[in-house]
PDB file of N, CA and C in Angstrom:
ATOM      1  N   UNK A   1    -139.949  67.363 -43.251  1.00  0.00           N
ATOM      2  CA  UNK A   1    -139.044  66.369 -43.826  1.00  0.00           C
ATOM      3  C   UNK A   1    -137.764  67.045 -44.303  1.00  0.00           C
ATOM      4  N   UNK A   2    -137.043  66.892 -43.867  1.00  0.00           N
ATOM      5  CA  UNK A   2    -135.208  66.795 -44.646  1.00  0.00           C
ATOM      6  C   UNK A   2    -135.105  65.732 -45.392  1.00  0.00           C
ATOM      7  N   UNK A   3    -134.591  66.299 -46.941  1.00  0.00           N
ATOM      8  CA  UNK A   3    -134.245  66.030 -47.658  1.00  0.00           C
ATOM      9  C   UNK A   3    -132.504  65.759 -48.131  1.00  0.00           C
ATOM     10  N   UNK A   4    -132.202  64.883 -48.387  1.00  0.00           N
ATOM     11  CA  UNK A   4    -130.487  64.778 -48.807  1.00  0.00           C
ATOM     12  C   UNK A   4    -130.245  65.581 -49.879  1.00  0.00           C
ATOM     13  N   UNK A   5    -129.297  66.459 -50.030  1.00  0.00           N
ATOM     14  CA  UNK A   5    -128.687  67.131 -51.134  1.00  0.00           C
ATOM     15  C   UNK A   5    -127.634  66.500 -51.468  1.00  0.00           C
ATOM     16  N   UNK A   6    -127.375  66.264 -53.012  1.00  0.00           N
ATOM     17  CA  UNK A   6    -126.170  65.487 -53.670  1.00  0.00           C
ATOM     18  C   UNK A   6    -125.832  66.083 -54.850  1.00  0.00           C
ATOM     19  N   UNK A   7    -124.736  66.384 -55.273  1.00  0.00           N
ATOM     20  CA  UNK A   7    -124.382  67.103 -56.026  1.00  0.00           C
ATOM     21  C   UNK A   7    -123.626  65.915 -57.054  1.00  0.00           C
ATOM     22  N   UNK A   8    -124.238  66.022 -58.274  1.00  0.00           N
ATOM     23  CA  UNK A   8    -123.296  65.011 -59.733  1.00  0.00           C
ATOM     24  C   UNK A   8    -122.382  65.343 -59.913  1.00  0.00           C
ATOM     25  N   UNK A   9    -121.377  64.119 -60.069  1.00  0.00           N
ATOM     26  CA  UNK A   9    -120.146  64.506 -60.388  1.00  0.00           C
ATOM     27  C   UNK A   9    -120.025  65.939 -61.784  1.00  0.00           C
ATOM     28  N   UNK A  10    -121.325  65.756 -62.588  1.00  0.00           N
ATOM     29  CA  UNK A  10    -121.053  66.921 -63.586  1.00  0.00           C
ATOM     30  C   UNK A  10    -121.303  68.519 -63.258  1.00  0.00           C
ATOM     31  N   UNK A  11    -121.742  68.064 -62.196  1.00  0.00           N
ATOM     32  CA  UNK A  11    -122.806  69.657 -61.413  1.00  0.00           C
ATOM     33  C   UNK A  11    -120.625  70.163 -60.038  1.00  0.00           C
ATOM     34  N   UNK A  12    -120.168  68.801 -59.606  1.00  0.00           N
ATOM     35  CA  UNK A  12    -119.008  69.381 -59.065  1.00  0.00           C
ATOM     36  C   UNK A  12    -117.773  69.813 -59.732  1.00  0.00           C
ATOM     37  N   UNK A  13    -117.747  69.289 -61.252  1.00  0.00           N
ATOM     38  CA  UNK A  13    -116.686  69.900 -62.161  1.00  0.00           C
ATOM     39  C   UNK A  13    -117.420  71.213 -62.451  1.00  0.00           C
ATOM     40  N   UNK A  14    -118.315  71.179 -62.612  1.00  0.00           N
ATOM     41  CA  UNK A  14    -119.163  73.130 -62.980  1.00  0.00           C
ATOM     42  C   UNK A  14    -118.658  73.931 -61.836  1.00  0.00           C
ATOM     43  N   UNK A  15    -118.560  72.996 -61.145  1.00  0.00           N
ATOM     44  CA  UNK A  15    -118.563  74.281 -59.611  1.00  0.00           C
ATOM     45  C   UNK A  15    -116.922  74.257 -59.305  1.00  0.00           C
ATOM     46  N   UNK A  16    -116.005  73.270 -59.773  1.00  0.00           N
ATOM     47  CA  UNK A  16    -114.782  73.935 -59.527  1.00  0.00           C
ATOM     48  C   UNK A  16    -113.994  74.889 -61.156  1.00  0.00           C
ATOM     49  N   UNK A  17    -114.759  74.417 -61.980  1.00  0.00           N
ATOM     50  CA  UNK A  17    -114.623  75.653 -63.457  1.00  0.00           C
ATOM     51  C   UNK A  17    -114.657  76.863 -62.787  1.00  0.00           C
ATOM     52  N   UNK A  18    -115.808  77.056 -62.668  1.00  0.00           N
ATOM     53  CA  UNK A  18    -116.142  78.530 -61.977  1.00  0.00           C
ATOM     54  C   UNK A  18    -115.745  78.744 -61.041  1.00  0.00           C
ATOM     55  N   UNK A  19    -114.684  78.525 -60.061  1.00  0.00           N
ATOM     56  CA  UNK A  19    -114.039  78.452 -58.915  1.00  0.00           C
ATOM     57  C   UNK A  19    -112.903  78.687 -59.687  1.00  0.00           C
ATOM     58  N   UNK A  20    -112.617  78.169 -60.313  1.00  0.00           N
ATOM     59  CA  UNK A  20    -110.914  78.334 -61.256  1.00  0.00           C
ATOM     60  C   UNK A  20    -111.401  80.151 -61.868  1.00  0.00           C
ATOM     61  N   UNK A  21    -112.484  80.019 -62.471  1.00  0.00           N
ATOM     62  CA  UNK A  21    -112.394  80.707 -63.650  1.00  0.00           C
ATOM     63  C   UNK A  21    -112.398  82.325 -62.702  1.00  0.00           C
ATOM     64  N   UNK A  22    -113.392  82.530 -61.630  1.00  0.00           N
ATOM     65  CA  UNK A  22    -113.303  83.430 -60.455  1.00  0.00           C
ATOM     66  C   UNK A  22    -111.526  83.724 -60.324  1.00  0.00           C
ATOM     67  N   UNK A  23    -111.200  82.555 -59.499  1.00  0.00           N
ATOM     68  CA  UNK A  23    -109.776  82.880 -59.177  1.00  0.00           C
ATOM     69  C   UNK A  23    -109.001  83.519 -59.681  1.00  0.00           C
ATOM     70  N   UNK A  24    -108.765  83.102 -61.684  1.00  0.00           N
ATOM     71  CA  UNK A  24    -108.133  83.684 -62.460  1.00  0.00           C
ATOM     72  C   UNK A  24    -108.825  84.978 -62.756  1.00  0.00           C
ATOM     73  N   UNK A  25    -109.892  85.536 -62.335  1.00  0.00           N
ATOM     74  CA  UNK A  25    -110.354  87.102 -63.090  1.00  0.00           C
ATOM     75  C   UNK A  25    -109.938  87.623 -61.752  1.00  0.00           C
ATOM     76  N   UNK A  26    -110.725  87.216 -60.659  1.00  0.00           N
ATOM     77  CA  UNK A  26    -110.429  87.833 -59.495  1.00  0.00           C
ATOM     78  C   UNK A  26    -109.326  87.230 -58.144  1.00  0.00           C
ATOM     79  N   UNK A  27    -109.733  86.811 -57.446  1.00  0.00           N
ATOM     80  CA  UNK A  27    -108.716  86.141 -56.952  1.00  0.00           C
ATOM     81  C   UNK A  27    -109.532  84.974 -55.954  1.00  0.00           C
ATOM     82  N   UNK A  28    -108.500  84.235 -55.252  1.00  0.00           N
ATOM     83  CA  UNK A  28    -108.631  82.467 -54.932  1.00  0.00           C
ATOM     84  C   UNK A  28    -109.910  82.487 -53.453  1.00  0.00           C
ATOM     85  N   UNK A  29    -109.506  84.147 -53.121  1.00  0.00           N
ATOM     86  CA  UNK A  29    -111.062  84.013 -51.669  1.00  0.00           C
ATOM     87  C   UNK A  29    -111.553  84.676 -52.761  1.00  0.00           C
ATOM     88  N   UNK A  30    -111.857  85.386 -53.411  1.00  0.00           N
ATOM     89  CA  UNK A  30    -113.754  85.585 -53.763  1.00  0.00           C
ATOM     90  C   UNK A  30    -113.694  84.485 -54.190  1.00  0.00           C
ATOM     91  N   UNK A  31    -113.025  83.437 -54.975  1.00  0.00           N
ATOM     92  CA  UNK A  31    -113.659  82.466 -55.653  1.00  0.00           C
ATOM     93  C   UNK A  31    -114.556  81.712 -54.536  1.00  0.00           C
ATOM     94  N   UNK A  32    -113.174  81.720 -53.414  1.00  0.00           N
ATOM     95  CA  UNK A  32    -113.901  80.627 -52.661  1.00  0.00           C
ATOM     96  C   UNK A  32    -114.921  81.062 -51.699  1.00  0.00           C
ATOM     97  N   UNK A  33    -115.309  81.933 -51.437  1.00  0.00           N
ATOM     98  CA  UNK A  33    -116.299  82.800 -50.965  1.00  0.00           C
ATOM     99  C   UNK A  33    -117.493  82.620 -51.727  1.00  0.00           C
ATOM    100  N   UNK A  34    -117.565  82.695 -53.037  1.00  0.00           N
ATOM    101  CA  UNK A  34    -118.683  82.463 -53.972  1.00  0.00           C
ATOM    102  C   UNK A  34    -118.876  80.958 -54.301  1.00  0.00           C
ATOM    103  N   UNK A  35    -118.276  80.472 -54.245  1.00  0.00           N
ATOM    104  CA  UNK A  35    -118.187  78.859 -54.690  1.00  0.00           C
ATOM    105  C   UNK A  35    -118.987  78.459 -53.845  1.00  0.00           C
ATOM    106  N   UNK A  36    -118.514  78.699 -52.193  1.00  0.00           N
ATOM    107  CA  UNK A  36    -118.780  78.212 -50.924  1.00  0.00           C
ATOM    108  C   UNK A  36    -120.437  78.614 -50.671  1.00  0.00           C
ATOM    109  N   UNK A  37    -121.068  79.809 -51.143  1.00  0.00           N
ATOM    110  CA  UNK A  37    -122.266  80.260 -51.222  1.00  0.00           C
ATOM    111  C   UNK A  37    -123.174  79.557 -51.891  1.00  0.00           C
ATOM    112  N   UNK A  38    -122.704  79.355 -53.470  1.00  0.00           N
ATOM    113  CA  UNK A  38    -123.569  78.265 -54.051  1.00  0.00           C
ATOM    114  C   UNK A  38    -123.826  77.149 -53.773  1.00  0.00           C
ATOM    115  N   UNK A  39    -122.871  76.741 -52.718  1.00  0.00           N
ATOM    116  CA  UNK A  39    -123.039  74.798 -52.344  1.00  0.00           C
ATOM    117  C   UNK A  39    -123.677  75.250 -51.281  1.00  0.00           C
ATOM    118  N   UNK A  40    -124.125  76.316 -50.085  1.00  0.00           N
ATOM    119  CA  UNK A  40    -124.659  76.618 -48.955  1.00  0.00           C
ATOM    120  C   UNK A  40    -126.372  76.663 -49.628  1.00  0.00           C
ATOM    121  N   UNK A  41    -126.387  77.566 -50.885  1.00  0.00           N
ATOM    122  CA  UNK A  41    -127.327  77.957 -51.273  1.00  0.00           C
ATOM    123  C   UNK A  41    -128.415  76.308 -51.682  1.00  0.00           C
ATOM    124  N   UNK A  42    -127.254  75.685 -52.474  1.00  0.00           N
ATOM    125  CA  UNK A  42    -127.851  74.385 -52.836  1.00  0.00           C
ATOM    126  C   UNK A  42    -128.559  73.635 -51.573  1.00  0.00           C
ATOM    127  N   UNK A  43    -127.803  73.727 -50.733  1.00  0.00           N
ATOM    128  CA  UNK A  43    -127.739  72.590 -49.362  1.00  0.00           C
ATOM    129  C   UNK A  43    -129.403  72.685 -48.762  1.00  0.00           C
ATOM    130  N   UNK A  44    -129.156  74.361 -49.211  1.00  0.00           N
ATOM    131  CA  UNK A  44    -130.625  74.637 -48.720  1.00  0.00           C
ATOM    132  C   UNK A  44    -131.875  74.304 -49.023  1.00  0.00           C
ATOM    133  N   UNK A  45    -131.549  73.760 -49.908  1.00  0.00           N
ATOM    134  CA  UNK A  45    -132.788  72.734 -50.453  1.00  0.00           C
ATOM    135  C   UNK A  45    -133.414  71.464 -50.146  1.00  0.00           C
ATOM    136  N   UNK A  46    -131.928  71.480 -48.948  1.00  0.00           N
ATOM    137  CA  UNK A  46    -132.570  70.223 -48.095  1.00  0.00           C
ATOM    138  C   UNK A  46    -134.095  70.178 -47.470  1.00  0.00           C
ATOM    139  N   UNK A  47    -134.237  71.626 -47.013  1.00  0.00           N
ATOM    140  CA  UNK A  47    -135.204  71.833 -46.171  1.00  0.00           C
ATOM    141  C   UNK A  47    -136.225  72.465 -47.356  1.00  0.00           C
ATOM    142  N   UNK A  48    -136.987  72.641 -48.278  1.00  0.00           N
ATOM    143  CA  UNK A  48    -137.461  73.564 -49.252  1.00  0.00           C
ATOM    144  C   UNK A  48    -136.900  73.109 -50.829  1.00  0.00           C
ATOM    145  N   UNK A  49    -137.179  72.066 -50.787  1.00  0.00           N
ATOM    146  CA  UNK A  49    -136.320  71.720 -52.576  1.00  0.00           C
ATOM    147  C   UNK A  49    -137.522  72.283 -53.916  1.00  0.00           C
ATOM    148  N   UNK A  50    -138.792  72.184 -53.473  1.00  0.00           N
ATOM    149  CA  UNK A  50    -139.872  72.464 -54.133  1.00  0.00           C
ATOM    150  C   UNK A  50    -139.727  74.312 -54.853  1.00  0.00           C
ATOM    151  N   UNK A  51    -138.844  74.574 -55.392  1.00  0.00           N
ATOM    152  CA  UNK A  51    -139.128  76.365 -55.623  1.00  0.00           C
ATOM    153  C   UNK A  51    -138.152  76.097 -57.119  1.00  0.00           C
ATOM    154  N   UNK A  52    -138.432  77.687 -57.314  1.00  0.00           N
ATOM    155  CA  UNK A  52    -137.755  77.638 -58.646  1.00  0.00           C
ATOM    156  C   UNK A  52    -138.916  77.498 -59.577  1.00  0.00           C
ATOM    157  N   UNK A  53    -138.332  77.080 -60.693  1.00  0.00           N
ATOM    158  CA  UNK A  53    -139.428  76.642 -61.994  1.00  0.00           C
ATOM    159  C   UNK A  53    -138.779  75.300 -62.753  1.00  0.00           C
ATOM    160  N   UNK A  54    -140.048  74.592 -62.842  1.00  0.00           N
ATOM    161  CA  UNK A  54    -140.115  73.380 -63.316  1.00  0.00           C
ATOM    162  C   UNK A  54    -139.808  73.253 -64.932  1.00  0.00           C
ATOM    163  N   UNK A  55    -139.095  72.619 -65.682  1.00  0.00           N
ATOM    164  CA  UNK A  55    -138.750  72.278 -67.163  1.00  0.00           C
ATOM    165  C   UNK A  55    -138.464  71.031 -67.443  1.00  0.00           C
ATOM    166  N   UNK A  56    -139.743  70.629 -67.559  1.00  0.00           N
ATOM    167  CA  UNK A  56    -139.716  68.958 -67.931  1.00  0.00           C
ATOM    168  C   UNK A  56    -139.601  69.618 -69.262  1.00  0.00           C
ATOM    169  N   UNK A  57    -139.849  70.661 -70.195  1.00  0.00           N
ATOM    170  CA  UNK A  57    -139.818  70.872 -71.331  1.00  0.00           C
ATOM    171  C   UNK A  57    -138.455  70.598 -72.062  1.00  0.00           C
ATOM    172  N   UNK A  58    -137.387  70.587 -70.375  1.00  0.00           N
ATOM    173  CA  UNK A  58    -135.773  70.105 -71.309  1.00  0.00           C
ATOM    174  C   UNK A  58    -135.896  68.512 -70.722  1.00  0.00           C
ATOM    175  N   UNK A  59    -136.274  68.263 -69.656  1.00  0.00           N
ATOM    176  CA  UNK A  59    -135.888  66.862 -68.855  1.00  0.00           C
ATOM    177  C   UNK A  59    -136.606  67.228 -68.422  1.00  0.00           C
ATOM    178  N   UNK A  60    -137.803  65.677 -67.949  1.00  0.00           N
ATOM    179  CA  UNK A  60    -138.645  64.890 -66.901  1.00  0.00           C
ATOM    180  C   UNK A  60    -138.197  65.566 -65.781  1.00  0.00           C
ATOM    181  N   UNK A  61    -138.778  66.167 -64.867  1.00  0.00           N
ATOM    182  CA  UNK A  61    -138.503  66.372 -63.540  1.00  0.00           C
ATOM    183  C   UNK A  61    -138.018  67.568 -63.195  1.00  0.00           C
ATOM    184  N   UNK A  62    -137.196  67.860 -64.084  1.00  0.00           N
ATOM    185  CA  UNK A  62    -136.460  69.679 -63.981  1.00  0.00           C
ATOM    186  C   UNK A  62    -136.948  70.057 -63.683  1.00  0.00           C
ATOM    187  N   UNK A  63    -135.874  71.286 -62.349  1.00  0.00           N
ATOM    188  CA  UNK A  63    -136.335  71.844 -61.342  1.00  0.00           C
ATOM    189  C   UNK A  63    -135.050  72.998 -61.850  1.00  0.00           C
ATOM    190  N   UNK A  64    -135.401  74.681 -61.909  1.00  0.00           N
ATOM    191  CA  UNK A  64    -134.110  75.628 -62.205  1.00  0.00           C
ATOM    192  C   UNK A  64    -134.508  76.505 -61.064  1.00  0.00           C
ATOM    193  N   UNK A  65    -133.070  76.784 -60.626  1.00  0.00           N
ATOM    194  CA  UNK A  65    -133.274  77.946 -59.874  1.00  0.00           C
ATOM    195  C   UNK A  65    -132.386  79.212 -59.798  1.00  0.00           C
ATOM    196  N   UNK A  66    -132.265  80.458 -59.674  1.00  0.00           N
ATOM    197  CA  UNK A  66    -131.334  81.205 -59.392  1.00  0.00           C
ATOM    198  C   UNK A  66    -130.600  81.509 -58.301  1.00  0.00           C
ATOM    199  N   UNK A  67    -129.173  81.761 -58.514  1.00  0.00           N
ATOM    200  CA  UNK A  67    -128.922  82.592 -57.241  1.00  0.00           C
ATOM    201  C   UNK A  67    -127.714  83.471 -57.938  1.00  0.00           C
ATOM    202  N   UNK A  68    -128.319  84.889 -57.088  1.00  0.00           N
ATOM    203  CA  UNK A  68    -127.573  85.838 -57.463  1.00  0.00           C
ATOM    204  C   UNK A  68    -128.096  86.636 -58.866  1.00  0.00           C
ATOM    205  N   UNK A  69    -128.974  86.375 -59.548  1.00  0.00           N
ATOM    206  CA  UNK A  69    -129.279  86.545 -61.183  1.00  0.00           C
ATOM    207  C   UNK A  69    -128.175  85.787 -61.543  1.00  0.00           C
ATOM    208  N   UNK A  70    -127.236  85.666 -61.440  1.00  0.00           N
ATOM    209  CA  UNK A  70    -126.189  85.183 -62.765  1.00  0.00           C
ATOM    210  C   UNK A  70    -126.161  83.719 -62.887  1.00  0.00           C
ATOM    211  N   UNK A  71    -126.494  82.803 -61.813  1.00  0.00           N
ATOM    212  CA  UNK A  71    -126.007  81.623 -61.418  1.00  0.00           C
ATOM    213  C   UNK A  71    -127.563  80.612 -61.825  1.00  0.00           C
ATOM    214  N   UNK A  72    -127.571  79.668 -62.439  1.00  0.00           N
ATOM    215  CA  UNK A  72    -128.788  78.999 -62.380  1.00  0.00           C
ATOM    216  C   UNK A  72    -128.135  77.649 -62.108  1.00  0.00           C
ATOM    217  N   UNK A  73    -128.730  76.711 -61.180  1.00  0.00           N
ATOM    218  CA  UNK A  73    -128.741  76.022 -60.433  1.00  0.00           C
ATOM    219  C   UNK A  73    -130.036  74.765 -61.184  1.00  0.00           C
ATOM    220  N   UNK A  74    -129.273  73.960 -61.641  1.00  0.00           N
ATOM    221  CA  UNK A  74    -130.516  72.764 -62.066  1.00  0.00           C
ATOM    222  C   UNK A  74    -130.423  71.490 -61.251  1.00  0.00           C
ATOM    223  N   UNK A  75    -131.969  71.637 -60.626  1.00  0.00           N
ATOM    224  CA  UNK A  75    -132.030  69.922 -59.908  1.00  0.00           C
ATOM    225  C   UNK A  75    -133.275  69.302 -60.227  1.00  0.00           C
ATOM    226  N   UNK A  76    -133.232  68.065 -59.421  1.00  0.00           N
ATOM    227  CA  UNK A  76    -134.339  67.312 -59.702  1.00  0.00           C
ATOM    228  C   UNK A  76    -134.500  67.114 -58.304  1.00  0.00           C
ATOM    229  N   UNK A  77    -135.943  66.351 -57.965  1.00  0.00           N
ATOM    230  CA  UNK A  77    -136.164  66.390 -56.643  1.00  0.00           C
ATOM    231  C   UNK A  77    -136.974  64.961 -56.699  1.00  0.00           C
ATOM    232  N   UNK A  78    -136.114  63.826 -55.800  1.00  0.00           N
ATOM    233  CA  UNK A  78    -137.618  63.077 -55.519  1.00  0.00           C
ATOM    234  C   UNK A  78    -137.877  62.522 -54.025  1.00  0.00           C
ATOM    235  N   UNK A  79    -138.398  61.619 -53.866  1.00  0.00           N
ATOM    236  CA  UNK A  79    -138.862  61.136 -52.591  1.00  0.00           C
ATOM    237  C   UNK A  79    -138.064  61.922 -51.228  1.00  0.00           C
ATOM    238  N   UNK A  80    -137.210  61.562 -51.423  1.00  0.00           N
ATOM    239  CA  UNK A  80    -135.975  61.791 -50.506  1.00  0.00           C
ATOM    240  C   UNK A  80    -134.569  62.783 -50.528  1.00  0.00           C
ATOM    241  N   UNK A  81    -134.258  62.647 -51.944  1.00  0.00           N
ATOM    242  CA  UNK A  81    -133.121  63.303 -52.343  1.00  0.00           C
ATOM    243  C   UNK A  81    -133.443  64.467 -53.636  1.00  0.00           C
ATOM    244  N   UNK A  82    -132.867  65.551 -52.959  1.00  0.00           N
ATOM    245  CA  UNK A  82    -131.744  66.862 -54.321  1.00  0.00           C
ATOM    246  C   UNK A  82    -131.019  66.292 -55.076  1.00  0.00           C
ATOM    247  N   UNK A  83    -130.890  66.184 -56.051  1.00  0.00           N
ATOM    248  CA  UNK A  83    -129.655  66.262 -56.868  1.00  0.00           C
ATOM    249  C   UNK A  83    -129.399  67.457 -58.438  1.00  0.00           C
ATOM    250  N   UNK A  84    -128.193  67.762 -57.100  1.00  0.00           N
ATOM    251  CA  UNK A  84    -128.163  69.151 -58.035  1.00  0.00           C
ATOM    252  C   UNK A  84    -127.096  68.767 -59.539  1.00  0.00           C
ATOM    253  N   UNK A  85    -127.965  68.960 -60.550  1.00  0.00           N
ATOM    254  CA  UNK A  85    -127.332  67.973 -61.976  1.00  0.00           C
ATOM    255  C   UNK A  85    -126.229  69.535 -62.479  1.00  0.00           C
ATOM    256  N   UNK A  86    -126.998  70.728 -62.433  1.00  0.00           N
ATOM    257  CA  UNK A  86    -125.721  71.626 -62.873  1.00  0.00           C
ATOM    258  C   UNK A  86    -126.121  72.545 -62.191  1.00  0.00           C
ATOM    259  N   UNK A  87    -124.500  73.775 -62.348  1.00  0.00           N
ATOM    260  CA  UNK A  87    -124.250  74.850 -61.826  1.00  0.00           C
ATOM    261  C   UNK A  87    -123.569  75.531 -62.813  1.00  0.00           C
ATOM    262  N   UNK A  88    -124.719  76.374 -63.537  1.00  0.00           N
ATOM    263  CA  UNK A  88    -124.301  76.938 -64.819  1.00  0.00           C
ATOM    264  C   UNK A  88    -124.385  78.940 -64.826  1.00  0.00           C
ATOM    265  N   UNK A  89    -123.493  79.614 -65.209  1.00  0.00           N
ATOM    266  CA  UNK A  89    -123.042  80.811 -64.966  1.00  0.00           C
ATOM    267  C   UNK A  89    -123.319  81.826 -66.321  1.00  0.00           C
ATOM    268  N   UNK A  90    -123.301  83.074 -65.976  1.00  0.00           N
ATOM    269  CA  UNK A  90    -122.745  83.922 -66.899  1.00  0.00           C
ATOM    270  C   UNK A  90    -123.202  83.802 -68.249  1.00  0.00           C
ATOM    271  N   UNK A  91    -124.866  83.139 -68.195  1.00  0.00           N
ATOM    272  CA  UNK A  91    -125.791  83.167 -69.417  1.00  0.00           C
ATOM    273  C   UNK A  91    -125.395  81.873 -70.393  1.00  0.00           C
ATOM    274  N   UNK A  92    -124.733  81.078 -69.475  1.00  0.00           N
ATOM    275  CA  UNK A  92    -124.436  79.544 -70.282  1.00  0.00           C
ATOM    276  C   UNK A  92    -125.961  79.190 -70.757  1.00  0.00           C
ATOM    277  N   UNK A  93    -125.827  78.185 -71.751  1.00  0.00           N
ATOM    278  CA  UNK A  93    -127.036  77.646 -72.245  1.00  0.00           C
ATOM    279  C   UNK A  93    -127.445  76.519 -71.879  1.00  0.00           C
ATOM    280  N   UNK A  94    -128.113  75.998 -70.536  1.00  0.00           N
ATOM    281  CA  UNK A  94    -128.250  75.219 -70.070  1.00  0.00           C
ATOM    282  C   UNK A  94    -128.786  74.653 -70.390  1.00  0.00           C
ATOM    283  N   UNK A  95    -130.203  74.942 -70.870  1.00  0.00           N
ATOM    284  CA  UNK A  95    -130.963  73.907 -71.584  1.00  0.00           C
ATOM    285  C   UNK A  95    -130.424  73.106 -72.727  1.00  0.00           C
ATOM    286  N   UNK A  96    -129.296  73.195 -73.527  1.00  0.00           N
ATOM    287  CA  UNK A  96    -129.033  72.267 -74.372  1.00  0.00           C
ATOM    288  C   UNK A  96    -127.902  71.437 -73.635  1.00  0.00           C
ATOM    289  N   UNK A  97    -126.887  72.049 -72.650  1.00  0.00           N
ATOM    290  CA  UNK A  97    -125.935  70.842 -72.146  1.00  0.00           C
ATOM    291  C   UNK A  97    -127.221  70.243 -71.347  1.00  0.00           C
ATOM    292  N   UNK A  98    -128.203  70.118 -71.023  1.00  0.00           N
ATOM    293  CA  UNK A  98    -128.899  69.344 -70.075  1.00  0.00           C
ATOM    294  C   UNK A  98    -129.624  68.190 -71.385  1.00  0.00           C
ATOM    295  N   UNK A  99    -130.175  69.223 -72.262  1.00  0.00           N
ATOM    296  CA  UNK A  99    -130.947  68.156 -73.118  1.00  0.00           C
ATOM    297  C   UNK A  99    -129.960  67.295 -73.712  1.00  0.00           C
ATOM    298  N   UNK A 100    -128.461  67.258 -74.040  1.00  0.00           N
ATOM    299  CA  UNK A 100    -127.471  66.845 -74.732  1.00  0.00           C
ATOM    300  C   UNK A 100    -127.492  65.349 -73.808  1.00  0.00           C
ATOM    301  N   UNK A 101    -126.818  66.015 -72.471  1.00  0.00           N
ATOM    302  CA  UNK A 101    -126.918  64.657 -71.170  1.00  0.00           C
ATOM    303  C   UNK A 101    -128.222  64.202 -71.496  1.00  0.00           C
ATOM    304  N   UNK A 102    -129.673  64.010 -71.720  1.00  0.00           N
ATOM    305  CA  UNK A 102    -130.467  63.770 -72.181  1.00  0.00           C
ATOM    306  C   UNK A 102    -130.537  62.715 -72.639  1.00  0.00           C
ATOM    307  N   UNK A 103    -130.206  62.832 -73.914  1.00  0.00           N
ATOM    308  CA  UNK A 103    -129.776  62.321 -75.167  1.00  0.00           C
ATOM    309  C   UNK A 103    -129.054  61.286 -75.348  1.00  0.00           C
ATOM    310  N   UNK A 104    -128.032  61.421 -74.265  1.00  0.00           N
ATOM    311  CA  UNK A 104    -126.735  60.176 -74.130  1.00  0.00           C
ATOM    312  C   UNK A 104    -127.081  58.999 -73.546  1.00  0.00           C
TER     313      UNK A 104
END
């Protein structure tokens, strides 16, 4: 089964932050070189969405994954569709912007 990957509008402002924030340390191709990896990396979940580790302990359904060590990647998975909710970097604290969205 293939699965649809969809990325939240809050998971595509994460991913052009860190696309900005790359650019400005380093420059506009690694950003986009790395940017472009994480949405390849995500995609890949079309085929394999089941990995990672599960944290219903922040949200029902949470699914985290890494790429690279630095990068954690939060989705949920159901019938049919990925949706990748964030793309959080550089030891951000994900579990509370996730439990916060939570909350709202």
């Amino acid at each position: 089964m293939q699965y649809t990957v969809i990325f939240t509008p809050e998971a595509l402002e994460q991913l052009a932050a860190f696309y900005h924030y790359i650019a400005d340390a380093a420059s506009p191709e690694i950003a986009e070189r790395y940017a472009s990896a994480i949405v390849t990396y995500c995609e890949s979940l079309a085929t394999f969405p089941i990995r990672g580790n599960r944290r219903d302990d922040i949200r029902s359904g949470l699914r985290v994954t890494n790429y690279k060590k630095r990068t954690v990647i939060a989705f949920d998975v159901d019938a049919e569709q990925v949706s990748i909710i964030g793309v959080f970097y550089g030891g951000q604290d994900y579990a509370a912007v996730l439990q916060f969205d939570q909350d709202d």
